[in-house]
C-alpha atoms as a PDB file:
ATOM      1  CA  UNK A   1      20.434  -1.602  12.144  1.00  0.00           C
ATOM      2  CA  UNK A   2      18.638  -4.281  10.361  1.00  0.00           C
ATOM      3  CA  UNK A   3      15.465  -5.938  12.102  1.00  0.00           C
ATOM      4  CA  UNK A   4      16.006  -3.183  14.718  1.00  0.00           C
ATOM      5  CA  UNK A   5      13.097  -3.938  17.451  1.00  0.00           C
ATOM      6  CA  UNK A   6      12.930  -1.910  20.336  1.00  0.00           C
ATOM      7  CA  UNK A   7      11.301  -3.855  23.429  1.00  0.00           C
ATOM      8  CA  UNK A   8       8.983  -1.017  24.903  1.00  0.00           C
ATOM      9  CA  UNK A   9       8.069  -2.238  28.536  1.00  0.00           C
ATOM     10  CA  UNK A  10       5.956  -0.165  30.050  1.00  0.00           C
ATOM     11  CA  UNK A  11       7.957  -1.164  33.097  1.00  0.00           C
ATOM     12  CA  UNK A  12      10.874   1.039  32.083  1.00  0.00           C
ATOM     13  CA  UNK A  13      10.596   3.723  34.358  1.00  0.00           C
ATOM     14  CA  UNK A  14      12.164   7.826  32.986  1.00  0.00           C
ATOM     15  CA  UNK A  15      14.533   7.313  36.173  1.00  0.00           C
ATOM     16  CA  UNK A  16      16.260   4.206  34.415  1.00  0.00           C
ATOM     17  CA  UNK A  17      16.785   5.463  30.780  1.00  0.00           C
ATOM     18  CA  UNK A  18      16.527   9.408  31.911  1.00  0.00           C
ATOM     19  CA  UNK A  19      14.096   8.716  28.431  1.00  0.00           C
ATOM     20  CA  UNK A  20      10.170   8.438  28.852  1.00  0.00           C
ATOM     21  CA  UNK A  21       8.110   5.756  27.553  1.00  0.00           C
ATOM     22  CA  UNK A  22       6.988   8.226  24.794  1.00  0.00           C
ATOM     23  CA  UNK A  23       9.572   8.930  23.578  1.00  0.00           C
ATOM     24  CA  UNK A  24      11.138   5.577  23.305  1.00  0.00           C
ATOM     25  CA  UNK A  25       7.533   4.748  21.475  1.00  0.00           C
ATOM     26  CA  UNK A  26       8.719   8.080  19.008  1.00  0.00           C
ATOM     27  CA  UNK A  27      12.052   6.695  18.544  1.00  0.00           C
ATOM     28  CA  UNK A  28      11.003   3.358  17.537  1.00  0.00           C
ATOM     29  CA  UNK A  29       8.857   4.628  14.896  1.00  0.00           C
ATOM     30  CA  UNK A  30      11.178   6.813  13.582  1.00  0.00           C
ATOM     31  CA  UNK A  31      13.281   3.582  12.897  1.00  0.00           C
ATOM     32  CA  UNK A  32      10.907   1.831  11.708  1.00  0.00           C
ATOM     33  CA  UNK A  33       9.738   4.829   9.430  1.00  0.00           C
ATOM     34  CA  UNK A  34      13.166   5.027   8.777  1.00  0.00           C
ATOM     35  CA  UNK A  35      13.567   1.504   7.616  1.00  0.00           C
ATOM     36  CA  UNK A  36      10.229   1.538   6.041  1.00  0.00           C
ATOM     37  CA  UNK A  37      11.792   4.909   3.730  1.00  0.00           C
ATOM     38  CA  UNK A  38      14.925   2.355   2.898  1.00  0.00           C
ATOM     39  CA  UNK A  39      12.907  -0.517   1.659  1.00  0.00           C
ATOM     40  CA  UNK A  40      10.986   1.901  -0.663  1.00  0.00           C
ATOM     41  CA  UNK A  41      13.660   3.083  -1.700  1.00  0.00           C
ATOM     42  CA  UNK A  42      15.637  -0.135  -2.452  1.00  0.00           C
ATOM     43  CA  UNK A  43      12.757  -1.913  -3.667  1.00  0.00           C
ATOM     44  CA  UNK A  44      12.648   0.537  -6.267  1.00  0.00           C
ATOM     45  CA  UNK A  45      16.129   0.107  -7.396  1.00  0.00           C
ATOM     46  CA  UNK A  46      15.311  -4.067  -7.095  1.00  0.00           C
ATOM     47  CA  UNK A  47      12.238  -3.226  -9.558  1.00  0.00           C
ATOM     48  CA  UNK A  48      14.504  -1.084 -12.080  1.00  0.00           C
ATOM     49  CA  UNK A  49      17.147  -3.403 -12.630  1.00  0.00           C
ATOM     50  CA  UNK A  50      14.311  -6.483 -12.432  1.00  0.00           C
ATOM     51  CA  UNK A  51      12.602  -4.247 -15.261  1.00  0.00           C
ATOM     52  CA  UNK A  52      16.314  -3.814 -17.205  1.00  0.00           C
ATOM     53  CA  UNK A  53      16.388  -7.673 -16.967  1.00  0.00           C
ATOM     54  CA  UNK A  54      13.101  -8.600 -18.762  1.00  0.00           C
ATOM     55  CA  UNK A  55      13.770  -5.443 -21.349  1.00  0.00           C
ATOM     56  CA  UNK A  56      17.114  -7.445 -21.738  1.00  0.00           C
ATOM     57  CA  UNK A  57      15.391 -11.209 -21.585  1.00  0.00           C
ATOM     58  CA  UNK A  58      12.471 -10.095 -24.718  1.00  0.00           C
ATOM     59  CA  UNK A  59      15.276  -8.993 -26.584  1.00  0.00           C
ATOM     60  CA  UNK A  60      17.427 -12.248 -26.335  1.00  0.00           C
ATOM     61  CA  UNK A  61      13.804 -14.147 -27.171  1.00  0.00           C
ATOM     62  CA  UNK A  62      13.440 -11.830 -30.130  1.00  0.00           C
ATOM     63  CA  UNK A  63      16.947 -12.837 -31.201  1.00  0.00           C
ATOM     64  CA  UNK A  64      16.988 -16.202 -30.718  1.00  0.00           C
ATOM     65  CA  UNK A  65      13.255 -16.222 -32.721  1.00  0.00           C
ATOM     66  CA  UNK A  66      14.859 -14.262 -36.112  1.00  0.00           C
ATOM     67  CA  UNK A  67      18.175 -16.493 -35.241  1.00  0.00           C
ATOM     68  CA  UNK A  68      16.077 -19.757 -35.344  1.00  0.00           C
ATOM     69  CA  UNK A  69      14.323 -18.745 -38.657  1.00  0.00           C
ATOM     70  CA  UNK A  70      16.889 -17.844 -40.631  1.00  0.00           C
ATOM     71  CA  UNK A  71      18.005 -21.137 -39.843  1.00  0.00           C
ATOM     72  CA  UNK A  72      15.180 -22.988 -40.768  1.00  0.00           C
ATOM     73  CA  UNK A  73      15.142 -24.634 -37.078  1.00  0.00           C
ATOM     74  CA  UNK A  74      12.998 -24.654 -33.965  1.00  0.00           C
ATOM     75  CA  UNK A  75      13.780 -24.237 -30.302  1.00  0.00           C
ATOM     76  CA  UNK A  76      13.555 -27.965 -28.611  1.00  0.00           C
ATOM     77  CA  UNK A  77      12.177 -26.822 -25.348  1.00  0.00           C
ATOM     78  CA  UNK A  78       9.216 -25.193 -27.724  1.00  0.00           C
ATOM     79  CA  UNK A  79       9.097 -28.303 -29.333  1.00  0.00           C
ATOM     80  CA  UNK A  80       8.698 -30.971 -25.929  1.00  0.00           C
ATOM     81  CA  UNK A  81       7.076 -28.483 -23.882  1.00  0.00           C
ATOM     82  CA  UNK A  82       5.316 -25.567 -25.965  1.00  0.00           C
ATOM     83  CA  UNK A  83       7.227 -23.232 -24.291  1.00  0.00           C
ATOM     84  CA  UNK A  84      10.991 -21.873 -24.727  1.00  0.00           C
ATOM     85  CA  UNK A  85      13.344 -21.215 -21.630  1.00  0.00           C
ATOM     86  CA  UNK A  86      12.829 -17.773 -22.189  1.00  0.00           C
ATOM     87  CA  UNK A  87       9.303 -17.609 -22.433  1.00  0.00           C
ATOM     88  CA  UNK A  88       9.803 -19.113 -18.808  1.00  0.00           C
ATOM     89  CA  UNK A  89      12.001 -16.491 -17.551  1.00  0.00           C
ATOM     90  CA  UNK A  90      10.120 -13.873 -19.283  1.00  0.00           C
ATOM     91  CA  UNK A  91       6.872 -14.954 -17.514  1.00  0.00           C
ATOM     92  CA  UNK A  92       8.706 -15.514 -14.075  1.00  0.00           C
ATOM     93  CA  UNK A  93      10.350 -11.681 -13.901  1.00  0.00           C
ATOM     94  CA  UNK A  94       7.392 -10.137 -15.070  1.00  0.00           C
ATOM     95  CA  UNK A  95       5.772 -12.244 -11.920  1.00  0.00           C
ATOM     96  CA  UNK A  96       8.078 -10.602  -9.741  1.00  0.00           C
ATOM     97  CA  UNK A  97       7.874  -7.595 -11.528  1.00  0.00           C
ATOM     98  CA  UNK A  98       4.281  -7.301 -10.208  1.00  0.00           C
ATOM     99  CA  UNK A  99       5.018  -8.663  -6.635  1.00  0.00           C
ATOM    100  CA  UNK A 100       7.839  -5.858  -6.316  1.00  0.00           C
ATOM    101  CA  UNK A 101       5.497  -3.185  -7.471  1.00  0.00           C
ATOM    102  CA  UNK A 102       2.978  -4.543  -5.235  1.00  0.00           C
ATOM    103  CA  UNK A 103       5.409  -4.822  -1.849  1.00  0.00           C
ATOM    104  CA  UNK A 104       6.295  -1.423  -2.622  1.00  0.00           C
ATOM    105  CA  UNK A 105       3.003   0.421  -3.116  1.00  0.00           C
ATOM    106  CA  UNK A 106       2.182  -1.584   0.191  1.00  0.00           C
ATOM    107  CA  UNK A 107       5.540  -0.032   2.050  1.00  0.00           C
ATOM    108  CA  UNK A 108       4.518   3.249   0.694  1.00  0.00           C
ATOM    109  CA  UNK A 109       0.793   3.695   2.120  1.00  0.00           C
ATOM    110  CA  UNK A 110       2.072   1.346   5.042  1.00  0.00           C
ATOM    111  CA  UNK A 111      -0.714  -1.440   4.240  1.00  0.00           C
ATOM    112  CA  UNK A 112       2.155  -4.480   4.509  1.00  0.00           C
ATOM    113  CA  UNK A 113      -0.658  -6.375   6.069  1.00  0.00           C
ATOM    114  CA  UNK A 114      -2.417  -5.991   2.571  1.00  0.00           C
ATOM    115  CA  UNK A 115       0.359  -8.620   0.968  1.00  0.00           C
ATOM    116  CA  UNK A 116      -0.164 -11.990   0.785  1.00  0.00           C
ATOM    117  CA  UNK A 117       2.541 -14.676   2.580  1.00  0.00           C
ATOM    118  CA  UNK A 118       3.722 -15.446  -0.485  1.00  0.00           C
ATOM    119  CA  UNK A 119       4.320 -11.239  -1.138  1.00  0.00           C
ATOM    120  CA  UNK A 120       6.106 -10.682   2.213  1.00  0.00           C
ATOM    121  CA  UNK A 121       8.239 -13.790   2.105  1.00  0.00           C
ATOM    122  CA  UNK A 122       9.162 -12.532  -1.747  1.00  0.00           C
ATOM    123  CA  UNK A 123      10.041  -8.995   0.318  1.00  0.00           C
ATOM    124  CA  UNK A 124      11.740 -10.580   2.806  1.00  0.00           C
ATOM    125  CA  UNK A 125      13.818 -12.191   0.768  1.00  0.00           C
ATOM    126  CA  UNK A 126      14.931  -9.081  -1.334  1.00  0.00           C
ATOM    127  CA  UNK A 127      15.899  -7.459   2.170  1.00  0.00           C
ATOM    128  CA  UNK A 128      17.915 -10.242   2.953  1.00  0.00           C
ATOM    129  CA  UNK A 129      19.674 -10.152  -0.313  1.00  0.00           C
ATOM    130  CA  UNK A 130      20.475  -6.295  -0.471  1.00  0.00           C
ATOM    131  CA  UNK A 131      22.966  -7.607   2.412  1.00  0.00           C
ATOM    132  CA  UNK A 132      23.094  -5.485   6.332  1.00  0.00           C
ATOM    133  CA  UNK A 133      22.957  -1.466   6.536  1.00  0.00           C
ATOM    134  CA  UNK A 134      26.127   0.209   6.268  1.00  0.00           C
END
């Protein structure tokens, strides 16, 4: 049922569907409500497991940290570019961290035209990834 759309012609006539206009209007939101309820709803799994992932990434940094002093030796990325690898990917999940919470809270009250392009493309692209409906 993914990207489910509805055409709603007003030149459908009762006689031709034996359904009237409103209530092929009330169906279509009910999908889209429907849909709308899924997204929440997988967006927050998205966000838990996103969350699990930067838990898991300021642990390996924390490691790596004592690991490099008890060795008396220094990351090379930190060295050529002031920041480690993991500082990147710590920075970039908690990013998308915010975006997800964001793109939720905005499914939730229904205000997806309060994300930016850059929030609804990041949505869009977690939809696509959580593969069709079963």
């Amino acid at each position: 049922m993914r990207g489910l759309t509805i055409p709603l012609s007003r030149s459908i006539s009762a006689e031709q569907t034996g359904v009237s206009f409103a209530a092929l209007q009330e169906i279509q939101t009910m999908l889209t409500a429907n849909r709308q309820e899924q997204l929440v709803i997988e967006s927050d799994e998205t966000r838990g497991r996103a969350q699990a992932l930067l838990d898991d990434l300021i642990k390996a940094k924390q490691d790596a940290e004592t690991g490099l002093a008890q060795s008396q030796q220094s990351d090379p990325m930190s060295v050529v570019t002031g920041r480690s690898s993991l500082d990147n990917a710590i920075e970039r999940t908690r990013r998308m961290l915010t975006l997800l919470e964001r793109a939720t809270d905005a499914l939730r009250t229904g205000l997806h035209e309060s994300l930016t392009p850059e929030e609804r493309a990041l949505l869009t692209e977690i939809d696509s990834e959580l593969g069709p409906e079963a």
